[in-house]
Protein backbone atom coordinates (compact mmCIF):
# COMPACT_ATOMS: atom_id res chain seq x y z
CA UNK A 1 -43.53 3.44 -7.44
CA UNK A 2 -45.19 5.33 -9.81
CA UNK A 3 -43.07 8.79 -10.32
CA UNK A 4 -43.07 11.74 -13.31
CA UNK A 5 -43.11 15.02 -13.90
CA UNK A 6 -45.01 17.27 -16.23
CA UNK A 7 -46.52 20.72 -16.46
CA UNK A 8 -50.60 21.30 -16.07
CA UNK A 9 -53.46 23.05 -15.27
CA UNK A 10 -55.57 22.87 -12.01
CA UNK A 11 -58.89 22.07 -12.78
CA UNK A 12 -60.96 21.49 -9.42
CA UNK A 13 -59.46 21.30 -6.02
CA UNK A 14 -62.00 19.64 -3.33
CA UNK A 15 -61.67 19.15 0.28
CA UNK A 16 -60.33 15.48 1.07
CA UNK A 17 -59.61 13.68 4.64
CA UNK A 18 -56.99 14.07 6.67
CA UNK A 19 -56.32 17.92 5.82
CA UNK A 20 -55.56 16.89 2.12
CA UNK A 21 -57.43 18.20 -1.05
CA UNK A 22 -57.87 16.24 -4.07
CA UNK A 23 -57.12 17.91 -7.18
CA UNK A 24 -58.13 17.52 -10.75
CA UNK A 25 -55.29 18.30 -12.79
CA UNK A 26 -55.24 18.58 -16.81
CA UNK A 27 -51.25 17.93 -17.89
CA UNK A 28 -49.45 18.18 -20.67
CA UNK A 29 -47.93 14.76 -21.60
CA UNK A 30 -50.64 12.80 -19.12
CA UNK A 31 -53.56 14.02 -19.43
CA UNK A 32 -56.32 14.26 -16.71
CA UNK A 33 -55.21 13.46 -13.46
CA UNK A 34 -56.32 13.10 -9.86
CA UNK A 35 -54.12 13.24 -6.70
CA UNK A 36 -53.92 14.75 -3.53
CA UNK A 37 -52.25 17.42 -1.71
CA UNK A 38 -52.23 18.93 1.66
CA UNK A 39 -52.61 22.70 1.67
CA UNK A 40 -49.70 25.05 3.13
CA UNK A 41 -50.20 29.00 3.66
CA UNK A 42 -47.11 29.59 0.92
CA UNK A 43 -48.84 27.51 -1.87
CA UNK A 44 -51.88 28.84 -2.85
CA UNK A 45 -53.44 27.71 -5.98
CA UNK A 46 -56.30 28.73 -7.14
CA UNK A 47 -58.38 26.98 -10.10
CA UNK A 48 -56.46 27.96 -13.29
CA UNK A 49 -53.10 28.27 -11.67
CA UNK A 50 -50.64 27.01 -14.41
CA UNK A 51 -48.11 24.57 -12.41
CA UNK A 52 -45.22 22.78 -12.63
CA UNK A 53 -45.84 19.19 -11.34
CA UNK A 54 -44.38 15.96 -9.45
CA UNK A 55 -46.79 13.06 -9.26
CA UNK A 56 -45.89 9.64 -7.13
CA UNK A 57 -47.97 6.70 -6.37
CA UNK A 58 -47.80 2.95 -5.82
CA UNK A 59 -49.19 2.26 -9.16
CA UNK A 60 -50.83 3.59 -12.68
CA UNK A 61 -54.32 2.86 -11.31
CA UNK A 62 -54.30 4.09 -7.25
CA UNK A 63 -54.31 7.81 -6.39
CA UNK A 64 -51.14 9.32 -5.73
CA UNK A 65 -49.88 12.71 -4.72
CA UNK A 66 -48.90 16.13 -5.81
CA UNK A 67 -45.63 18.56 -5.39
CA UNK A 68 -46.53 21.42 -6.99
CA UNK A 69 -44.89 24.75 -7.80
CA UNK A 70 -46.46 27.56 -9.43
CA UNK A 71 -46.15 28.15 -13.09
CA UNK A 72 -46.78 31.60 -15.35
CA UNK A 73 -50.26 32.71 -15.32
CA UNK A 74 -50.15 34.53 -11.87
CA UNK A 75 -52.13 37.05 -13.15
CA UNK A 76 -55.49 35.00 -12.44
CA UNK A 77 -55.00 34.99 -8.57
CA UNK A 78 -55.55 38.86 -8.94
CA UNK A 79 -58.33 39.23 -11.76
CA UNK A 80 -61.61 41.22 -11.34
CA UNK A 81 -62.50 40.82 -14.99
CA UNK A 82 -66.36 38.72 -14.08
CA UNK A 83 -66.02 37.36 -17.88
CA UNK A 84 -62.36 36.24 -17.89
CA UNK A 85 -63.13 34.17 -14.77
CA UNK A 86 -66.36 33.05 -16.23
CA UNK A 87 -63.99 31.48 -18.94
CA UNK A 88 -61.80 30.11 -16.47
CA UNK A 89 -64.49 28.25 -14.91
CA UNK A 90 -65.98 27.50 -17.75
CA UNK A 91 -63.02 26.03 -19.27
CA UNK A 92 -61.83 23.70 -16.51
CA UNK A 93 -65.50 22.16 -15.58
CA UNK A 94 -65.56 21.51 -19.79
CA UNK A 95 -62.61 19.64 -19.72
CA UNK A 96 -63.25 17.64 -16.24
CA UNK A 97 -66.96 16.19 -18.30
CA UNK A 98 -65.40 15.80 -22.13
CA UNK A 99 -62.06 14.80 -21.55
CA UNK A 100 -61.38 11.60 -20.03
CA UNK A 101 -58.75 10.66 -17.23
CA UNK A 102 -55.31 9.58 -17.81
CA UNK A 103 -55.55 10.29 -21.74
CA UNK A 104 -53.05 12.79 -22.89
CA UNK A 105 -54.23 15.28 -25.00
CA UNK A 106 -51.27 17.53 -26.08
CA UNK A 107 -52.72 19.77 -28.51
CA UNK A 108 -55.93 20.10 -26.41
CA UNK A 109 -53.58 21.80 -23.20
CA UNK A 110 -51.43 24.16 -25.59
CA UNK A 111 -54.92 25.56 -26.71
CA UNK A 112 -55.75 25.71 -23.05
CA UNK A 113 -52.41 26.73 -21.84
CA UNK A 114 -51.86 29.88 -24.36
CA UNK A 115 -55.58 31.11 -22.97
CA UNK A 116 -54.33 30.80 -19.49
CA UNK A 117 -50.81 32.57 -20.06
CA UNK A 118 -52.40 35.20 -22.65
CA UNK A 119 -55.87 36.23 -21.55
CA UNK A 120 -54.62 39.02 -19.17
CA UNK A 121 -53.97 40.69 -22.64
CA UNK A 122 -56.91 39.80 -24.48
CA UNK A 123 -59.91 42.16 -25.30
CA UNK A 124 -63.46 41.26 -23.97
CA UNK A 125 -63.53 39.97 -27.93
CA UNK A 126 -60.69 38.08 -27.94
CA UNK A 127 -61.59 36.28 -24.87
CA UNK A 128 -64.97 35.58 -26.45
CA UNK A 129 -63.42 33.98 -29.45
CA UNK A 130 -60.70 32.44 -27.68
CA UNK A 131 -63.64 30.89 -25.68
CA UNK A 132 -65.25 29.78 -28.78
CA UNK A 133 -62.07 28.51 -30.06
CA UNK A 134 -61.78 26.24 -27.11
CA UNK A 135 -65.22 24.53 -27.26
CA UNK A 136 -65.01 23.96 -30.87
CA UNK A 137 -61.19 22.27 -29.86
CA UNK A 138 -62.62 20.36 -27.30
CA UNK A 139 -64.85 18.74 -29.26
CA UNK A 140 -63.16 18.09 -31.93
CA UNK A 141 -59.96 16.43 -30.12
CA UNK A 142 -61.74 14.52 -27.72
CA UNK A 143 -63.69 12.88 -30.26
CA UNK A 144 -67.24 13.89 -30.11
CA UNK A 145 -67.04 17.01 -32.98
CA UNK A 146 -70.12 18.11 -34.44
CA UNK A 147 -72.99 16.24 -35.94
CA UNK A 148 -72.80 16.58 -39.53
CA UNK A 149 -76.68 17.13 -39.19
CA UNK A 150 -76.12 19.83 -37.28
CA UNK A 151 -78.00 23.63 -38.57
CA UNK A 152 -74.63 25.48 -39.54
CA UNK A 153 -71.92 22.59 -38.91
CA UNK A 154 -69.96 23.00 -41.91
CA UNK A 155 -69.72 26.27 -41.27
CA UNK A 156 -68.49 26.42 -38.07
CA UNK A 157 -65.83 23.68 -38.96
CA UNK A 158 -64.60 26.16 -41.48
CA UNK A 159 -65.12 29.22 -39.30
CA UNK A 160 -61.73 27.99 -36.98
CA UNK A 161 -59.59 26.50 -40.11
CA UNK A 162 -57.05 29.42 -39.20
CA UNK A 163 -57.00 28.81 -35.24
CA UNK A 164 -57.55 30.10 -32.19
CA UNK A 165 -55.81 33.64 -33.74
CA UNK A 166 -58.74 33.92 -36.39
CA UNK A 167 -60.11 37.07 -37.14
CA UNK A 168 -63.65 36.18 -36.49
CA UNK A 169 -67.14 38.79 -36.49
CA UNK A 170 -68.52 38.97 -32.89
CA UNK A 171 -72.06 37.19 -34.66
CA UNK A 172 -69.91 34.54 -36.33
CA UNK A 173 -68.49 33.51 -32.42
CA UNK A 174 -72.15 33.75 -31.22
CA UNK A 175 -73.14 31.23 -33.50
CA UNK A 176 -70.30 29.01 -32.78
CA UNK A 177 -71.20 29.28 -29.37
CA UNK A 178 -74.83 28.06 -30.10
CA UNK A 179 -73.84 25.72 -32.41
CA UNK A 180 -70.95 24.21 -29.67
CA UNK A 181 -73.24 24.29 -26.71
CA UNK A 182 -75.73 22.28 -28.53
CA UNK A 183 -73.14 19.73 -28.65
CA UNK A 184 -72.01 19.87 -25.53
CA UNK A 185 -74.98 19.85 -23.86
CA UNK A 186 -75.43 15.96 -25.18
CA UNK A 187 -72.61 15.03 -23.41
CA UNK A 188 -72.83 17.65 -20.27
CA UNK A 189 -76.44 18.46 -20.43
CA UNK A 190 -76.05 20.23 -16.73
CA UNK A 191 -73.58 22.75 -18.52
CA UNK A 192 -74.48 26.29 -20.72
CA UNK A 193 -71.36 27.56 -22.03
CA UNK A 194 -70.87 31.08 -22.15
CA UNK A 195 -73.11 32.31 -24.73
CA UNK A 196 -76.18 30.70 -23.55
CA UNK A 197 -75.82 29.54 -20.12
CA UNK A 198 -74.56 29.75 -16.14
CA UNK A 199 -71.94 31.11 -15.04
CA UNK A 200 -72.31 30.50 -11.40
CA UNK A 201 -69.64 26.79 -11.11
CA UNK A 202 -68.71 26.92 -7.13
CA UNK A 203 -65.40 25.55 -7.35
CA UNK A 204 -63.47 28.62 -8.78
CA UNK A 205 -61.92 30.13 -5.37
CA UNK A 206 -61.36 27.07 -3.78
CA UNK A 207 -57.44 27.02 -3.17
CA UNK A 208 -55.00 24.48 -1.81
């Protein structure tokens, strides 16, 4: 068997045979990962939900299964803020295209994981930036970055030297937007991020 533990991030939850949902989980020290669960009126999850996880299966490569308990960010179950779920959404299909399976990307999740346990608190600002923040991250850990040809690139590579806590102009996170979802959209050309694009993804209330 095939047995750890970790901490993650639900990504997508779809329905599955047998009364089970497979579920697209971003962890901590494993990455991307894919197992099922069967749902159960006193563990709902919603897309977001910060967890604490138990993973079995027969081997590294097959599909195994999920315990799960809930972690901190509760407050997302209960949010009516249209642009904070936006992000969520946004956020979780981003990492399910860019960032493969089974590769752990630790820095990647505690960007992640501080936007899910903090953006209760954030202004409509903050969560912009923090957005920003996150697609410029994304690229840049999972390998793809930004073209050095790129209108602007330097600048926007200099723009988050300080972090995800940078004090950043509202046109400054525009243009790293534009300048990110160019990128992206080479790699997930069915995706606008949040400055430009959709904000419609139909997985978001699915819950297990």
């Amino acid at each position: 068997m095939f047995l750890w533990s970790d901490e993650g991030i639900i990504l997508v939850i779809k329905a599955y045979s047998s009364g089970y949902r497979m579920i697209d989980i971003f962890t901590k020290k494993h990455g991307r990962r894919l197992g099922l669960a069967r749902p159960s009126k006193n563990t709902q999850f919603p897309t977001f939900s910060s967890v604490e996880t138990n993973y079995g299966s027969r081997n590294e490569q097959s599909i195994g299964f999920w315990q799960l308990q809930r972690g901190s960010n509760g407050w997302i179950h209960v949010s009516r803020s249209a642009m904070r779920i936006s992000v969520c959404q946004k956020i979780c299909f981003l990492i399910t295209q860019l960032a493969p399976l089974a590769v752990p990307h630790e820095e990647l999740f505690g960007v992640v994981e501080y936007i899910a346990r903090n953006m209760q608190y954030f202004s409509d600002h903050e969560t912009l930036s923090a957005y920003a923040y996150f697609e410029f991250f994304l690229l840049t850990s999972t390998g793809f970055g930004i073209d050095p040809q790129t209108r602007n690139a330097d600048m926007i590579n200099n723009l988050w030297a300080n972090g995800i806590l940078s004090r950043i102009p509202r046109e400054r996170v525009e243009l790293s937007l534009e300048v990110t979802g160019q990128e992206i959209c080479k790699h997930a050309p069915n995706y606008g991020n949040l400055f430009s694009g959709t904000s419609n993804l139909p997985f978001f209330h699915e819950a297990v």
